[in-house]
PDB file of N, CA and C in Angstrom:
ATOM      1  N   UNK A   1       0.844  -1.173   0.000  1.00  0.00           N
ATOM      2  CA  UNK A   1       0.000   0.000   0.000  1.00  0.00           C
ATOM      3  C   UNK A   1       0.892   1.240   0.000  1.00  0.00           C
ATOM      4  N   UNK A   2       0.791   2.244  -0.944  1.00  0.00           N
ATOM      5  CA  UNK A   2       1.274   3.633  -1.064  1.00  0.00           C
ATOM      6  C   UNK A   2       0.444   4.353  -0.867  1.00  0.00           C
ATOM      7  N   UNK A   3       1.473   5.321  -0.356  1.00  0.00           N
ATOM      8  CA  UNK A   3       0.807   6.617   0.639  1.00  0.00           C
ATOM      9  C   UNK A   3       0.902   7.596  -0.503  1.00  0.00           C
ATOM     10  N   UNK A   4      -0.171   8.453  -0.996  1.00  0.00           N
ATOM     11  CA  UNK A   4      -0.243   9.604  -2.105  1.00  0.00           C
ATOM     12  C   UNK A   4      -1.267  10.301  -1.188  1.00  0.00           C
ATOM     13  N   UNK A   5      -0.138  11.147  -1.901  1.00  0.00           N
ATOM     14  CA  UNK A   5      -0.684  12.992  -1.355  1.00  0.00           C
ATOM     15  C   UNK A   5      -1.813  13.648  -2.362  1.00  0.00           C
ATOM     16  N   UNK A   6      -2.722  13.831  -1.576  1.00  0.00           N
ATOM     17  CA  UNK A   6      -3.527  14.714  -3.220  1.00  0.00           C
ATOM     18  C   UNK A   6      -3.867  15.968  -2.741  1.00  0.00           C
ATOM     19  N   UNK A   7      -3.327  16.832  -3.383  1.00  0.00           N
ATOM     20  CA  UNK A   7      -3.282  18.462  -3.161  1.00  0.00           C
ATOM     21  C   UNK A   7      -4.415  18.789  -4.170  1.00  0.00           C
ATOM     22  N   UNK A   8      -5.553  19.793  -3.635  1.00  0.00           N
ATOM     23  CA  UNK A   8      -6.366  20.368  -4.205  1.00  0.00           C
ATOM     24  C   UNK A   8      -7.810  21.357  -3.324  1.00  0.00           C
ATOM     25  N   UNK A   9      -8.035  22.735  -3.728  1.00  0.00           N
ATOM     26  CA  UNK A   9      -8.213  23.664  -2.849  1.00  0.00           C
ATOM     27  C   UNK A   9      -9.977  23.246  -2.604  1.00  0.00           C
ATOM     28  N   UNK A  10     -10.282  22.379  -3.833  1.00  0.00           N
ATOM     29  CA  UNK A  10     -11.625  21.970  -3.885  1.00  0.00           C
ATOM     30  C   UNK A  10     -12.133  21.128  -3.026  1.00  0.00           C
ATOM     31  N   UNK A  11     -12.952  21.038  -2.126  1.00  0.00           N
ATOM     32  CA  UNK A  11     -13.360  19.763  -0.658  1.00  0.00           C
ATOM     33  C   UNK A  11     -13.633  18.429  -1.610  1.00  0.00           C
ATOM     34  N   UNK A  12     -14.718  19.308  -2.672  1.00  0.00           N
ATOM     35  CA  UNK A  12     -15.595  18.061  -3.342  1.00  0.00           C
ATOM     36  C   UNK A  12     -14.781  16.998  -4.105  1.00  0.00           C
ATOM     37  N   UNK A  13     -13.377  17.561  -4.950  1.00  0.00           N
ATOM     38  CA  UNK A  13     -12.767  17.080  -5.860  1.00  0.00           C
ATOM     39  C   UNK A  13     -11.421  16.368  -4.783  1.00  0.00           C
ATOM     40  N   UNK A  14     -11.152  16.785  -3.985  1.00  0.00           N
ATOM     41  CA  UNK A  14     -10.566  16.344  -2.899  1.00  0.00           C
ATOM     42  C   UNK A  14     -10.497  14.896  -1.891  1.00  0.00           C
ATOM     43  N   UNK A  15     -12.190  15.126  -1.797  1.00  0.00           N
ATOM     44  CA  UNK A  15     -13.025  13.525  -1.742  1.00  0.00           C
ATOM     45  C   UNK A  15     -13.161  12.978  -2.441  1.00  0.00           C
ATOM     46  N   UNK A  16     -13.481  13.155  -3.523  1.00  0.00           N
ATOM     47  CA  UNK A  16     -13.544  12.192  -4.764  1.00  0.00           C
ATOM     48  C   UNK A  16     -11.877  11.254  -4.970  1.00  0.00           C
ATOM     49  N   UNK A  17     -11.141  12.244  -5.279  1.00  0.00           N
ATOM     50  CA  UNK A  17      -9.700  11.555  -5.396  1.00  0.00           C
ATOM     51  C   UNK A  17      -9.384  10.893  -4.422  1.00  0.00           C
ATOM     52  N   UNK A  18      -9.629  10.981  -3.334  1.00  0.00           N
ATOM     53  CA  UNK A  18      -8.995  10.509  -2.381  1.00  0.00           C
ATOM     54  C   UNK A  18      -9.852   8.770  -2.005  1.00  0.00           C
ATOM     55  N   UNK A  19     -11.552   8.910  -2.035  1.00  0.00           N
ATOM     56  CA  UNK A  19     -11.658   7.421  -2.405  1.00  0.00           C
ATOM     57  C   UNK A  19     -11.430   6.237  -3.593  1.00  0.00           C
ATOM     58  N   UNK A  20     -10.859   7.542  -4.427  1.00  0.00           N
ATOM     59  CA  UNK A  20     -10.287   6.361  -5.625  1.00  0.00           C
ATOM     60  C   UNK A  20      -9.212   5.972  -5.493  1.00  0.00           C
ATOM     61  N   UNK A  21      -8.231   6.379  -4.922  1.00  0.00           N
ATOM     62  CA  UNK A  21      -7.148   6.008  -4.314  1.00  0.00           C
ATOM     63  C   UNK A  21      -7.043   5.020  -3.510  1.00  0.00           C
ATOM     64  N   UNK A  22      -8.311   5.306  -2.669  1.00  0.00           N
ATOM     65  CA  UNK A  22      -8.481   4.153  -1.653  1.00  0.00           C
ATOM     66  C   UNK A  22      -9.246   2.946  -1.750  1.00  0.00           C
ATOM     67  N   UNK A  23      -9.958   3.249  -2.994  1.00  0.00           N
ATOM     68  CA  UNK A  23     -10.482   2.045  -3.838  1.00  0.00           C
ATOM     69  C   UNK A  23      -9.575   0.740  -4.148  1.00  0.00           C
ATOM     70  N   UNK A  24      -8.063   1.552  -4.864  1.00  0.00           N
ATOM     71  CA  UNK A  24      -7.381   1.191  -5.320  1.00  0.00           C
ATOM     72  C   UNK A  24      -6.718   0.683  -4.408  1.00  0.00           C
ATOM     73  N   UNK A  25      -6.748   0.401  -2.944  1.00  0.00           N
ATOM     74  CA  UNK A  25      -6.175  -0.173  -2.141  1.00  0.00           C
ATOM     75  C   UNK A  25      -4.508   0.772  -1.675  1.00  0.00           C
ATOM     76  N   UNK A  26      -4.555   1.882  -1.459  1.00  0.00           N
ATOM     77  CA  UNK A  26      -3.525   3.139  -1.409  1.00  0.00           C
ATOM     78  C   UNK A  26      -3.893   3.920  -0.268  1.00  0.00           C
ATOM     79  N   UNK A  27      -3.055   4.724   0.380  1.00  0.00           N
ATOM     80  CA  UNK A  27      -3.299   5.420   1.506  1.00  0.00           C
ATOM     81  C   UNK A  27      -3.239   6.736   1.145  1.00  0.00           C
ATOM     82  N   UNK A  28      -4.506   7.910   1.113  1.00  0.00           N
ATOM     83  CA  UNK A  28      -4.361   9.018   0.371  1.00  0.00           C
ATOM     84  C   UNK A  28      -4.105  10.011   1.724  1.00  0.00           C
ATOM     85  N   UNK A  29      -3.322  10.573   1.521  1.00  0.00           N
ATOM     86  CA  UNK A  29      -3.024  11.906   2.359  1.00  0.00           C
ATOM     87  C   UNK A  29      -3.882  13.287   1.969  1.00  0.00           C
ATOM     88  N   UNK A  30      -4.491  14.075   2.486  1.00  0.00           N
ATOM     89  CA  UNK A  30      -5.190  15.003   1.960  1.00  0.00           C
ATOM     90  C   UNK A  30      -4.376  16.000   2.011  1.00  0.00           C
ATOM     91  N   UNK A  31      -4.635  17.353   1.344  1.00  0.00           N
ATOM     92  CA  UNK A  31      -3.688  18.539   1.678  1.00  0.00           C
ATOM     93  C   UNK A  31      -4.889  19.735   1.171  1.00  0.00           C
ATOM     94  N   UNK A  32      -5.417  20.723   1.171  1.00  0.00           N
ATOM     95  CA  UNK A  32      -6.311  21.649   0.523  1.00  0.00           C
ATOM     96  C   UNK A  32      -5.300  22.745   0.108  1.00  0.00           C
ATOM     97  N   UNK A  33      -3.904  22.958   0.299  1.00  0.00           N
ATOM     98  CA  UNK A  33      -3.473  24.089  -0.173  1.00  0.00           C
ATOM     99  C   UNK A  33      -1.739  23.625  -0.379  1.00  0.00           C
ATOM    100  N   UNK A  34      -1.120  24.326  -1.108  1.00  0.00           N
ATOM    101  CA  UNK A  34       0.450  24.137  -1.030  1.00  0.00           C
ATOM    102  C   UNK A  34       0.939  24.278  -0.015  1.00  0.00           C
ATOM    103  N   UNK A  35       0.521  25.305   0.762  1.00  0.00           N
ATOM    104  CA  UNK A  35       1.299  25.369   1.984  1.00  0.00           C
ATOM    105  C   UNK A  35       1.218  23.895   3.320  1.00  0.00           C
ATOM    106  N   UNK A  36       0.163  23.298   2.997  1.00  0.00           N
ATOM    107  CA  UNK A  36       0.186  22.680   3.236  1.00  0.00           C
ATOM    108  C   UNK A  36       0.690  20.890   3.152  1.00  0.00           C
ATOM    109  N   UNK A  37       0.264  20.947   1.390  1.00  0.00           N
ATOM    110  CA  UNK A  37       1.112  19.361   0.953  1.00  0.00           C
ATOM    111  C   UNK A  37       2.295  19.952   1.577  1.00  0.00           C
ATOM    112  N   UNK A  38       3.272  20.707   1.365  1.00  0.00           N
ATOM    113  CA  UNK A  38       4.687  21.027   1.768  1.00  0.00           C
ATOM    114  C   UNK A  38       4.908  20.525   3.264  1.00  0.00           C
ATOM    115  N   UNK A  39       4.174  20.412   3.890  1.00  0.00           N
ATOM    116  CA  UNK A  39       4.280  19.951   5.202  1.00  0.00           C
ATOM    117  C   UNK A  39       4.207  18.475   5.511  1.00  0.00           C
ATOM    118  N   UNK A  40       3.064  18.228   4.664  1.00  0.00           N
ATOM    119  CA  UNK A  40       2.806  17.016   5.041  1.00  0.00           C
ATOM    120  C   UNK A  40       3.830  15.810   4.008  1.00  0.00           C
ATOM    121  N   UNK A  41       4.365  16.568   2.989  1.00  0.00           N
ATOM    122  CA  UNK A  41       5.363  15.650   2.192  1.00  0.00           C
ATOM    123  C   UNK A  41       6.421  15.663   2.938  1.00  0.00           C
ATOM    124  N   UNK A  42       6.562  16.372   3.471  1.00  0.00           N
ATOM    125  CA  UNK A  42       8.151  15.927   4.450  1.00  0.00           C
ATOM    126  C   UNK A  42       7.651  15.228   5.639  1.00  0.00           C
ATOM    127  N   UNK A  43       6.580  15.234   6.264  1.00  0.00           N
ATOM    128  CA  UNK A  43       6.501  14.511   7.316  1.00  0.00           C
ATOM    129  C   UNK A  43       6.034  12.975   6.661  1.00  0.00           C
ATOM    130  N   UNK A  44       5.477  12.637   5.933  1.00  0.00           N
ATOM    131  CA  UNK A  44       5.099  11.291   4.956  1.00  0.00           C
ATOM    132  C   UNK A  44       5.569  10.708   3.905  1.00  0.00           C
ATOM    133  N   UNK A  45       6.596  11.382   3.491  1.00  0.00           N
ATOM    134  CA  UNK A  45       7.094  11.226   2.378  1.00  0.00           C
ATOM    135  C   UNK A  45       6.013  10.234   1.071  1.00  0.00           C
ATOM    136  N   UNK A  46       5.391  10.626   0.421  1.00  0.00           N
ATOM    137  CA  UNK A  46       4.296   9.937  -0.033  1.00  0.00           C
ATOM    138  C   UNK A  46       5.562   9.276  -1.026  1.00  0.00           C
ATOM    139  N   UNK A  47       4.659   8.132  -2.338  1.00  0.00           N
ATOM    140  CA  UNK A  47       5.438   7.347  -2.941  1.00  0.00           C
ATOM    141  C   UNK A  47       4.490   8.556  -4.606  1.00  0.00           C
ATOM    142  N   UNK A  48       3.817   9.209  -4.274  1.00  0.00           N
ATOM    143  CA  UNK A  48       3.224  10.369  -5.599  1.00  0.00           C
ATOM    144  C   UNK A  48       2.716  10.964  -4.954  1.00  0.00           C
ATOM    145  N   UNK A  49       2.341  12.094  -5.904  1.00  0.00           N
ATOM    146  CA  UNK A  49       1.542  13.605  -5.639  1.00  0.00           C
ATOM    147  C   UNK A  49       1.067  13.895  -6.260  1.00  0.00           C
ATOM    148  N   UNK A  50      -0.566  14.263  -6.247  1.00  0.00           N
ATOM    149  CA  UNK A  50      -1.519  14.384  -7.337  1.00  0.00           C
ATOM    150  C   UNK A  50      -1.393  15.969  -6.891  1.00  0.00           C
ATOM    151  N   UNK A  51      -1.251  16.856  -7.830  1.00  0.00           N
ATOM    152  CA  UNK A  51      -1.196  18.165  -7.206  1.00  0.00           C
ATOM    153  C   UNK A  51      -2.198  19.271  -8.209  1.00  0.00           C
ATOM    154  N   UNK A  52      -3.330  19.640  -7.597  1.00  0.00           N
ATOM    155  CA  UNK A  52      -4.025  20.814  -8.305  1.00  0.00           C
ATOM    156  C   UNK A  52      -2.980  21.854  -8.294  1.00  0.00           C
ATOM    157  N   UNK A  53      -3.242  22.793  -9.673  1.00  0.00           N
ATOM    158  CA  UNK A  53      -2.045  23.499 -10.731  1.00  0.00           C
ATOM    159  C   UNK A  53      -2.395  24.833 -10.364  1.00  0.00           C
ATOM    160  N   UNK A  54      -3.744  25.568 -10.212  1.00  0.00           N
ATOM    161  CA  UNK A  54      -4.773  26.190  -9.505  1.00  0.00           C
ATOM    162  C   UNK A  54      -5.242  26.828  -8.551  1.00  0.00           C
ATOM    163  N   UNK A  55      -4.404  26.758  -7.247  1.00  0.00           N
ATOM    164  CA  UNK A  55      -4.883  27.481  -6.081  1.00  0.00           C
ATOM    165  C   UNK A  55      -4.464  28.339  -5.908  1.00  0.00           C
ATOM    166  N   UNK A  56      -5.382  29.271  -4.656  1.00  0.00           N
ATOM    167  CA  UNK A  56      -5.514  30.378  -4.148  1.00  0.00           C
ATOM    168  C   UNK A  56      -3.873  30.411  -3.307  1.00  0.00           C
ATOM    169  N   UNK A  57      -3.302  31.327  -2.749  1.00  0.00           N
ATOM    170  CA  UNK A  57      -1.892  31.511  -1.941  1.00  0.00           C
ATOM    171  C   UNK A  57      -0.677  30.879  -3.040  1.00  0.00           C
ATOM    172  N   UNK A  58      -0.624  30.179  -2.681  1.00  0.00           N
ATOM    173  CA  UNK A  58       0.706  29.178  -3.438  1.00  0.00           C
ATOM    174  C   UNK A  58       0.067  27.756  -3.849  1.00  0.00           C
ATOM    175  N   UNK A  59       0.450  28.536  -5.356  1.00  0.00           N
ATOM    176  CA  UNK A  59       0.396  27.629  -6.495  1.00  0.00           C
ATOM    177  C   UNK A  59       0.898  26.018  -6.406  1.00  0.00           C
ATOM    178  N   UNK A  60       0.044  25.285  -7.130  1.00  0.00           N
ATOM    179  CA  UNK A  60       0.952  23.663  -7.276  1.00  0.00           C
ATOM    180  C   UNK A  60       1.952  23.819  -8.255  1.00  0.00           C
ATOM    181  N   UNK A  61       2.228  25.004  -9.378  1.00  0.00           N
ATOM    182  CA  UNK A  61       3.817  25.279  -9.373  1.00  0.00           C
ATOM    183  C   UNK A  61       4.483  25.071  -8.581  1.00  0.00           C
ATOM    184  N   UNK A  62       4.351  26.752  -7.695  1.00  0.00           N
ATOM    185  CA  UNK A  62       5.325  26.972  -7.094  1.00  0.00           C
ATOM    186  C   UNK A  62       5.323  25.851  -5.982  1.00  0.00           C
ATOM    187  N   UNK A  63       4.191  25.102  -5.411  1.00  0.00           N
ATOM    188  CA  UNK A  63       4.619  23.797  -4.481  1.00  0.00           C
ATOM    189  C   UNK A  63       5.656  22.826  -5.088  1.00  0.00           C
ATOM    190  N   UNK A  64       5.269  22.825  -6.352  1.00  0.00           N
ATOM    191  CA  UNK A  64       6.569  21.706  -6.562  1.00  0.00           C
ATOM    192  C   UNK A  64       8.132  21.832  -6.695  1.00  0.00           C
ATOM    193  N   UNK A  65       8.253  23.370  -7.200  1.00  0.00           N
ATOM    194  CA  UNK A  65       9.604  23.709  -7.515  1.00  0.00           C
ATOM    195  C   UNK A  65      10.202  23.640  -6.045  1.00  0.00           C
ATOM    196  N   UNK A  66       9.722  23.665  -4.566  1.00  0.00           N
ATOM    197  CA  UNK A  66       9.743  23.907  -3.407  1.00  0.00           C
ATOM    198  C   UNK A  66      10.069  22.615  -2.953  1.00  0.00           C
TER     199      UNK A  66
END
């Protein structure tokens, strides 16, 4: 079982990804903002990162170049 991060500012689209993941027998980490996956990828080190491109504060650009 892999642990994936799914970054996205949306609740609804957020839940959705995250039980398909877990459909798939995977452990989804939630995050609603960059500032946040950034936290939680160093404390979990996930094995992927689904990252919305899109949000409000800091971008899933700028989260990834980070």
């Amino acid at each position: 079982m892999s642990k994936i991060l799914i970054v996205d500012d949306s609740p609804a689209q957020l839940y959705s990804l995250c039980k398909m993941v877990e459909s798939g027998g995977h452990q989804p980490i939630a995050a609603e903002s960059g500032e946040k996956a950034l936290e939680l990828a160093a404390d979990e080190h996930p094995a992927v990162i689904l990252m919305d491109i899109v949000m409000p504060g800091m971008s899933g650009y700028q989260a990834t170049r980070r």
